[in-house]
N, C-alpha and C. Protein backbone atom coordinates (compact mmCIF):
# COMPACT_ATOMS: atom_id res chain seq x y z
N UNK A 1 40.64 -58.97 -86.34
CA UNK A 1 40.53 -58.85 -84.90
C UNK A 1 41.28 -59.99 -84.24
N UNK A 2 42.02 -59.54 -83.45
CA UNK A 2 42.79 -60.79 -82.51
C UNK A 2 41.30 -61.79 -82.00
N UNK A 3 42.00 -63.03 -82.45
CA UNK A 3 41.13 -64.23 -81.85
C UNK A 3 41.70 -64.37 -80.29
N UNK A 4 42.59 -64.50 -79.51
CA UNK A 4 42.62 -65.00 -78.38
C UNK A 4 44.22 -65.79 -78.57
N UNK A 5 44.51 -65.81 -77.63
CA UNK A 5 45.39 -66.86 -77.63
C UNK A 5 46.79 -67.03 -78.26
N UNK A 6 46.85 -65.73 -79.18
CA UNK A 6 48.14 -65.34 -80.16
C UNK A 6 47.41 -66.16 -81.25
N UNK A 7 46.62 -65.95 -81.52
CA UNK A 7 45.70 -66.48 -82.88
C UNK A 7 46.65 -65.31 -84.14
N UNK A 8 46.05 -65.93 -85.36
CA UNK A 8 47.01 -65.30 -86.42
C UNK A 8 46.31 -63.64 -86.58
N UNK A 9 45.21 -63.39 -85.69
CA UNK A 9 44.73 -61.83 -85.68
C UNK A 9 45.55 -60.78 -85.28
N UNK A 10 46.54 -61.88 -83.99
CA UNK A 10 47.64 -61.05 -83.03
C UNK A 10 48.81 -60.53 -83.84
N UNK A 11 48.89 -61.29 -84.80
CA UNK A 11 50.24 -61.19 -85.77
C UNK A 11 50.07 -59.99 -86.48
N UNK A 12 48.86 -60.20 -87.19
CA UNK A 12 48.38 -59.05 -88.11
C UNK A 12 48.24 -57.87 -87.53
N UNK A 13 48.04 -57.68 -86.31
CA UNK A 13 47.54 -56.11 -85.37
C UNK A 13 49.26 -56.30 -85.09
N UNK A 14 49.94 -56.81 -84.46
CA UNK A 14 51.71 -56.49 -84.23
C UNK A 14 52.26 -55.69 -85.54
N UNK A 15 51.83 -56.25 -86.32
CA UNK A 15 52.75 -55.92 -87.98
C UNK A 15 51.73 -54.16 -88.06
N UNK A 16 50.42 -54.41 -88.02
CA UNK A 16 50.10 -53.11 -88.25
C UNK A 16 50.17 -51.88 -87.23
N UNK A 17 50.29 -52.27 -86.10
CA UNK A 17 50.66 -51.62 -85.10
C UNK A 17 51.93 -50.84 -85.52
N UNK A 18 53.18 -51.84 -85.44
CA UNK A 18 54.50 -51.32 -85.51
C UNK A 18 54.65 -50.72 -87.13
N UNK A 19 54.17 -50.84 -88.08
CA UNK A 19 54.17 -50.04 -89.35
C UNK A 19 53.73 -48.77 -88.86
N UNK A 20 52.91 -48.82 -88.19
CA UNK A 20 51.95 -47.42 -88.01
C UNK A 20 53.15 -46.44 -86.75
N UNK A 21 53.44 -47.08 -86.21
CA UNK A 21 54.48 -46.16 -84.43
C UNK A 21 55.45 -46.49 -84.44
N UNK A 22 56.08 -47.42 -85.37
CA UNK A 22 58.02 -47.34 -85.04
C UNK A 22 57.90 -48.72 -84.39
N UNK A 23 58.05 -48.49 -83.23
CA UNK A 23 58.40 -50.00 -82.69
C UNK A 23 57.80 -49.76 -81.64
N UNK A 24 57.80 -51.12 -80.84
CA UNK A 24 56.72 -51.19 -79.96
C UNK A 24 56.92 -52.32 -78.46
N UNK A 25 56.75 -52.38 -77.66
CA UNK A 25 56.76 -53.32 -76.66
C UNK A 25 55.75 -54.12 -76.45
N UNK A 26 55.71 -55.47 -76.08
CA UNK A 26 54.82 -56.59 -75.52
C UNK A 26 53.80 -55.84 -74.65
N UNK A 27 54.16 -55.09 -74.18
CA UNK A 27 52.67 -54.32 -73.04
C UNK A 27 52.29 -53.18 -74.23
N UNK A 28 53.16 -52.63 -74.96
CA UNK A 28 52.52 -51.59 -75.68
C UNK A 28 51.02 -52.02 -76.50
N UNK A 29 51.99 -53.46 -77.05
CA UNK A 29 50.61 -54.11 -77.80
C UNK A 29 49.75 -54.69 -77.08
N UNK A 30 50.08 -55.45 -75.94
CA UNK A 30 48.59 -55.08 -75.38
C UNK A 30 47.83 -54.05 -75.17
N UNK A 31 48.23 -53.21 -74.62
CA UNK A 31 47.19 -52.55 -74.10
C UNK A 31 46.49 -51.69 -75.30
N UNK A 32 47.30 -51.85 -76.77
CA UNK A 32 46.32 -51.06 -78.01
C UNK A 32 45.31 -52.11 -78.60
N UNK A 33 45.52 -53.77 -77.89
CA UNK A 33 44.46 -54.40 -78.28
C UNK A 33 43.29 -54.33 -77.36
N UNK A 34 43.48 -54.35 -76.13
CA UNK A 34 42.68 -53.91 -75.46
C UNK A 34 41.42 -52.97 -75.19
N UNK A 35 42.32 -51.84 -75.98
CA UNK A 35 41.63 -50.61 -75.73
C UNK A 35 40.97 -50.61 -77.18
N UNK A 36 41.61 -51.10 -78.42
CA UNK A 36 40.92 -50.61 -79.32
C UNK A 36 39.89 -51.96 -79.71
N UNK A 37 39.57 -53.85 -78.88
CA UNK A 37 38.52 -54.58 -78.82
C UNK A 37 38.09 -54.78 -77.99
N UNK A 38 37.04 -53.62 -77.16
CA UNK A 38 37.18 -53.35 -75.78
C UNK A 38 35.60 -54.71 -75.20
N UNK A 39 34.59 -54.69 -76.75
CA UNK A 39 34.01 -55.65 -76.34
C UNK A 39 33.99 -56.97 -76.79
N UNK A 40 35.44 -57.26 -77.15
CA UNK A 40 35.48 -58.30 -77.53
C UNK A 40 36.60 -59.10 -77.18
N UNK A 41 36.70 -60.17 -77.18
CA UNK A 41 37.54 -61.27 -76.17
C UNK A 41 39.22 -61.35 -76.62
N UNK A 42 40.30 -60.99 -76.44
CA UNK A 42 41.77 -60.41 -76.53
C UNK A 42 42.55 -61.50 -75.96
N UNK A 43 43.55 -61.40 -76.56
CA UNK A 43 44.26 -62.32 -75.99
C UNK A 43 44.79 -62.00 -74.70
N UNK A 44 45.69 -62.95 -73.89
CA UNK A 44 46.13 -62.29 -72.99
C UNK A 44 47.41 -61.72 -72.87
N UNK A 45 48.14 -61.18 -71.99
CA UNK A 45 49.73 -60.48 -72.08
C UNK A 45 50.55 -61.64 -72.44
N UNK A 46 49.73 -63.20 -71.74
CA UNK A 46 51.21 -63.77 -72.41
C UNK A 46 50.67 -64.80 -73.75
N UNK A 47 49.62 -64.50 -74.08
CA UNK A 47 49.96 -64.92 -75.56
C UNK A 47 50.03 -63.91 -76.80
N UNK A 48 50.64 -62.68 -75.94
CA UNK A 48 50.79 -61.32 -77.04
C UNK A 48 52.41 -61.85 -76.45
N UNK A 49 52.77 -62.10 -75.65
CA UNK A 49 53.72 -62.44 -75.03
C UNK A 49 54.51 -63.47 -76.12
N UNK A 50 53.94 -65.01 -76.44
CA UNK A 50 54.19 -65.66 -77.20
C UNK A 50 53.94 -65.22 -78.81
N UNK A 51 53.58 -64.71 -79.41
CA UNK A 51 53.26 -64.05 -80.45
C UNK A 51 55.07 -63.22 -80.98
N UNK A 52 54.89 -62.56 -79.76
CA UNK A 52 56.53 -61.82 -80.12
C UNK A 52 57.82 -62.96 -80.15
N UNK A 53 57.02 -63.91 -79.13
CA UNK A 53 58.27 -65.10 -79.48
C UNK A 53 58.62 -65.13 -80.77
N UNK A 54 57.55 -65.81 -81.10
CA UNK A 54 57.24 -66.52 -82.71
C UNK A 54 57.83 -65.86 -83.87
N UNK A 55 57.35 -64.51 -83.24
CA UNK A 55 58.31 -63.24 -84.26
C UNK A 55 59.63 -62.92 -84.68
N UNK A 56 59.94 -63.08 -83.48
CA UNK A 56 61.32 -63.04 -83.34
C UNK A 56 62.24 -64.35 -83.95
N UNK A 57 61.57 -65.85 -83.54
CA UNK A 57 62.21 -66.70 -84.06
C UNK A 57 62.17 -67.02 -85.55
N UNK A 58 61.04 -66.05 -86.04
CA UNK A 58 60.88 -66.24 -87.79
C UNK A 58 61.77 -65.26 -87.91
N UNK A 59 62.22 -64.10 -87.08
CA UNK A 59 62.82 -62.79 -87.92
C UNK A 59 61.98 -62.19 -88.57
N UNK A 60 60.64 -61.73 -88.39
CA UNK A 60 60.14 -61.06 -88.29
C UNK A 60 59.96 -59.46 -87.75
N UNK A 61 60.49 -59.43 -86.42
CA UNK A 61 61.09 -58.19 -85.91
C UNK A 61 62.02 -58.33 -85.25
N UNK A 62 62.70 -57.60 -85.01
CA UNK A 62 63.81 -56.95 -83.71
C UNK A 62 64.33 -56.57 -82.91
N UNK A 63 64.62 -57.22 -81.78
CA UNK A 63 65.20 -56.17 -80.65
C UNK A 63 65.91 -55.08 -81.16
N UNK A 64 65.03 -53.65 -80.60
CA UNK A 64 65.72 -52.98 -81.02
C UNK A 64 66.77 -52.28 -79.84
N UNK A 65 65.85 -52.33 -78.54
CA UNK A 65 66.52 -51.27 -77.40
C UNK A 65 66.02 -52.45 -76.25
N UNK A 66 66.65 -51.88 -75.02
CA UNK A 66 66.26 -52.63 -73.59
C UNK A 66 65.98 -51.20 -72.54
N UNK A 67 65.01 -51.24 -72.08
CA UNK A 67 64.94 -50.05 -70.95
C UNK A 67 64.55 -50.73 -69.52
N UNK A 68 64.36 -49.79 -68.70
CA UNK A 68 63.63 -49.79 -67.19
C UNK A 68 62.37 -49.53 -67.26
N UNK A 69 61.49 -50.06 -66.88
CA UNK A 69 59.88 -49.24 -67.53
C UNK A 69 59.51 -48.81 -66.32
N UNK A 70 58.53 -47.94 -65.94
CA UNK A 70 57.98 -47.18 -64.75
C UNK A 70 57.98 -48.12 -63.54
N UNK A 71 57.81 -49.45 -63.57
CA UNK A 71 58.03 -50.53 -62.71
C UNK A 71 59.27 -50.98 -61.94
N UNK A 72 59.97 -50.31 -63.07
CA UNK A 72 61.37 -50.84 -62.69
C UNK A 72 62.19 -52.40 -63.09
N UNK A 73 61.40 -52.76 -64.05
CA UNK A 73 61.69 -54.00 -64.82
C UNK A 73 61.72 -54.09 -65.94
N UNK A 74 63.07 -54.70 -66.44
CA UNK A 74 63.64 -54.34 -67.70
C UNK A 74 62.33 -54.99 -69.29
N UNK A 75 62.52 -54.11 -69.62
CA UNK A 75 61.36 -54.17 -71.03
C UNK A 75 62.19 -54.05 -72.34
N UNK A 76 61.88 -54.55 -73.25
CA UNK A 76 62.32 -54.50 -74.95
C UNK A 76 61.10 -53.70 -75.52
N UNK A 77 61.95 -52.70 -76.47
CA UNK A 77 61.23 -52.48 -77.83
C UNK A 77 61.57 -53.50 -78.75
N UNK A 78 60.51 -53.44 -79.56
CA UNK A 78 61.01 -54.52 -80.79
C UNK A 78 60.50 -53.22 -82.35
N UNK A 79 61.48 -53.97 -83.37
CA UNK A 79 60.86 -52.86 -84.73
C UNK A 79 60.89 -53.86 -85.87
N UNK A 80 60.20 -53.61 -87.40
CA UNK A 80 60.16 -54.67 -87.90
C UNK A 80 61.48 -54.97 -88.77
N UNK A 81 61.40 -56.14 -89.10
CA UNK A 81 62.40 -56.41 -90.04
C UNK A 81 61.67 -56.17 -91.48
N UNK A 82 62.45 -54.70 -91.90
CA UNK A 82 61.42 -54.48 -93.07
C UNK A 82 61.67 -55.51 -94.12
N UNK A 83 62.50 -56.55 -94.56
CA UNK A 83 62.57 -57.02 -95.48
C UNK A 83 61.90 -58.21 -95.45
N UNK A 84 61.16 -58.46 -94.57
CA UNK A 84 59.74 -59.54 -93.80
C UNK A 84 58.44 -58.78 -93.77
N UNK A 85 58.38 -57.87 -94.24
CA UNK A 85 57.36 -56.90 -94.01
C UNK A 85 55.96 -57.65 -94.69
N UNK A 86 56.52 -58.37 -96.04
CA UNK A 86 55.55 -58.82 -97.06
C UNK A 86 55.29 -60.35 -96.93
N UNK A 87 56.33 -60.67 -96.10
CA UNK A 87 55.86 -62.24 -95.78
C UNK A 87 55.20 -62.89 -95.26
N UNK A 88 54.88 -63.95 -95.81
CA UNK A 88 53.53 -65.31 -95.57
C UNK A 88 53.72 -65.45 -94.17
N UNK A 89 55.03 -65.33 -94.23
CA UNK A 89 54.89 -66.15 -92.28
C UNK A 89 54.01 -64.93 -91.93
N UNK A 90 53.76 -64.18 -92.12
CA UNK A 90 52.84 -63.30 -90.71
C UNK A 90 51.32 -63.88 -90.98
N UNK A 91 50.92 -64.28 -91.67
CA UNK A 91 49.82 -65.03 -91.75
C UNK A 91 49.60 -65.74 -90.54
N UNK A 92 49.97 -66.69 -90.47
CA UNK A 92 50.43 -67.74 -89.26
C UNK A 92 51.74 -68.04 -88.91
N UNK A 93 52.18 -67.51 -88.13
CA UNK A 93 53.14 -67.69 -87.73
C UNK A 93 53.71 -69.06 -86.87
N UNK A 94 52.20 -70.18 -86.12
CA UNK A 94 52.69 -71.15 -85.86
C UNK A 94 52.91 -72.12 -86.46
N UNK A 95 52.96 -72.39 -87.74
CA UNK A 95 52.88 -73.06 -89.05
C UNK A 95 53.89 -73.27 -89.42
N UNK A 96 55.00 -71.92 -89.06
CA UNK A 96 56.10 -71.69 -90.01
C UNK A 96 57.48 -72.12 -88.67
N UNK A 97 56.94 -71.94 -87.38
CA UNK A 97 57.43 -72.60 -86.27
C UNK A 97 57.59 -73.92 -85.85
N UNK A 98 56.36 -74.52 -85.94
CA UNK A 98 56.09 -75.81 -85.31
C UNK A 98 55.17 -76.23 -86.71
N UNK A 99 55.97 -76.82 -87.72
CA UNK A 99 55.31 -77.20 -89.35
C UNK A 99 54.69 -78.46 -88.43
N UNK A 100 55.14 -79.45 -87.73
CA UNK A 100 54.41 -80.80 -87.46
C UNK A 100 53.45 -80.49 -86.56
N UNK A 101 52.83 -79.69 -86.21
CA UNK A 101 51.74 -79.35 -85.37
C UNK A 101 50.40 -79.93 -85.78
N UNK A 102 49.92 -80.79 -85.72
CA UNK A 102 48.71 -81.05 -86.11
C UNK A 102 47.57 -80.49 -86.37
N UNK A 103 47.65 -79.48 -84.89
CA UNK A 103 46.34 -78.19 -84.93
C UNK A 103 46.29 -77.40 -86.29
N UNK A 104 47.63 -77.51 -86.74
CA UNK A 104 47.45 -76.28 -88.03
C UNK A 104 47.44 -76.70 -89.23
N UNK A 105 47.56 -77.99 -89.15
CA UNK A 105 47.53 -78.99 -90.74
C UNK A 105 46.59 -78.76 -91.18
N UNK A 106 45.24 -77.84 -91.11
CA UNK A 106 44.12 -77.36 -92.07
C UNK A 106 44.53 -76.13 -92.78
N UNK A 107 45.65 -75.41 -92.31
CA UNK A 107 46.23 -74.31 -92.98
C UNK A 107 47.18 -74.69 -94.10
N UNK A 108 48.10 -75.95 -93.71
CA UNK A 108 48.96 -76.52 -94.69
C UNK A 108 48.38 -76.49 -95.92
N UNK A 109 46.86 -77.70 -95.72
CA UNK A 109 46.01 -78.38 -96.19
C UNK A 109 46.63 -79.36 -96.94
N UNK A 110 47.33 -80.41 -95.18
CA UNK A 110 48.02 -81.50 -95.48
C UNK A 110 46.94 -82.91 -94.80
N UNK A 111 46.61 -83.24 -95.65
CA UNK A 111 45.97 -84.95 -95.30
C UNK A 111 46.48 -85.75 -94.28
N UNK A 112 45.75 -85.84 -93.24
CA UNK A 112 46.37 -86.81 -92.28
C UNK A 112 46.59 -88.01 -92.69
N UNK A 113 46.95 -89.08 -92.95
CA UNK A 113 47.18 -90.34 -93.25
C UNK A 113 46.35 -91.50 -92.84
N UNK A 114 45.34 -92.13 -93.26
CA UNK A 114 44.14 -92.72 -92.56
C UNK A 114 45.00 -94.11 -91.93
N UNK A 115 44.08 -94.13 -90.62
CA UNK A 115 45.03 -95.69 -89.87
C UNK A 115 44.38 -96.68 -90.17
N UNK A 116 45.51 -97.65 -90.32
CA UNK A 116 45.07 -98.77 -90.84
C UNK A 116 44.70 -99.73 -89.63
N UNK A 117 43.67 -100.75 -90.39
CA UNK A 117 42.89 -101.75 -89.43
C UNK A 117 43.99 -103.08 -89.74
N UNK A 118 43.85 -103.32 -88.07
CA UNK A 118 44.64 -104.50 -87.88
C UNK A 118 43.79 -105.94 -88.54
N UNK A 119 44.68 -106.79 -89.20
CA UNK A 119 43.39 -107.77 -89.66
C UNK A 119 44.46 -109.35 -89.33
């Protein structure tokens, strides 16, 4: 289940989403998280928003097309890069982005370095 926030739940519902329908847009996937964790807390458009970043900068998926959407503002499909289909990065994807991130050094399961006392 998506945690919130483009948590690594968002990654996993993108990848199974677009396996399942071809390819898909940033509003598409919202609104199938939405509807299908209706009582439970979702991320929002823009950290489904950032999620596709992340994707994209691992190569993960693809622009595939650019349209007009009913709004009148230009939208992307994206589809996967099947030869990423099986990869770790979709686990966490901010890990494999931003490795010096501190927040995620329990995923590394890299030891912070204890500070030393001034004497």
């Amino acid at each position: 289940m998506p945690r919130g926030r483009a948590g690594p739940g968002t990654a996993s519902f993108i990848k199974e989403y677009m396996i399942k329908n071809g390819e898909a847009s940033i509003s598409d996937i919202y609104k199938a998280i939405k509807e299908q964790y209706k009582n439970y807390r979702t991320p929002s458009i823009h950290g489904v928003a950032t999620m596709f970043y992340l994707l994209k900068r691992l190569g993960l998926i693809e622009k595939s097309r650019e349209y007009i959407n009913e709004n009148n503002r230009k939208e992307a499909k994206y589809i996967l890069n099947h030869e990423e289909v099986d990869s770790e990065k979709w686990r966490s994807p901010y890990v494999y982005v931003y490795p010096n991130d501190y927040t995620y050094s329990y995923i590394k399961k890299i030891k912070k370095p204890k500070k030393r006392s001034k004497k």
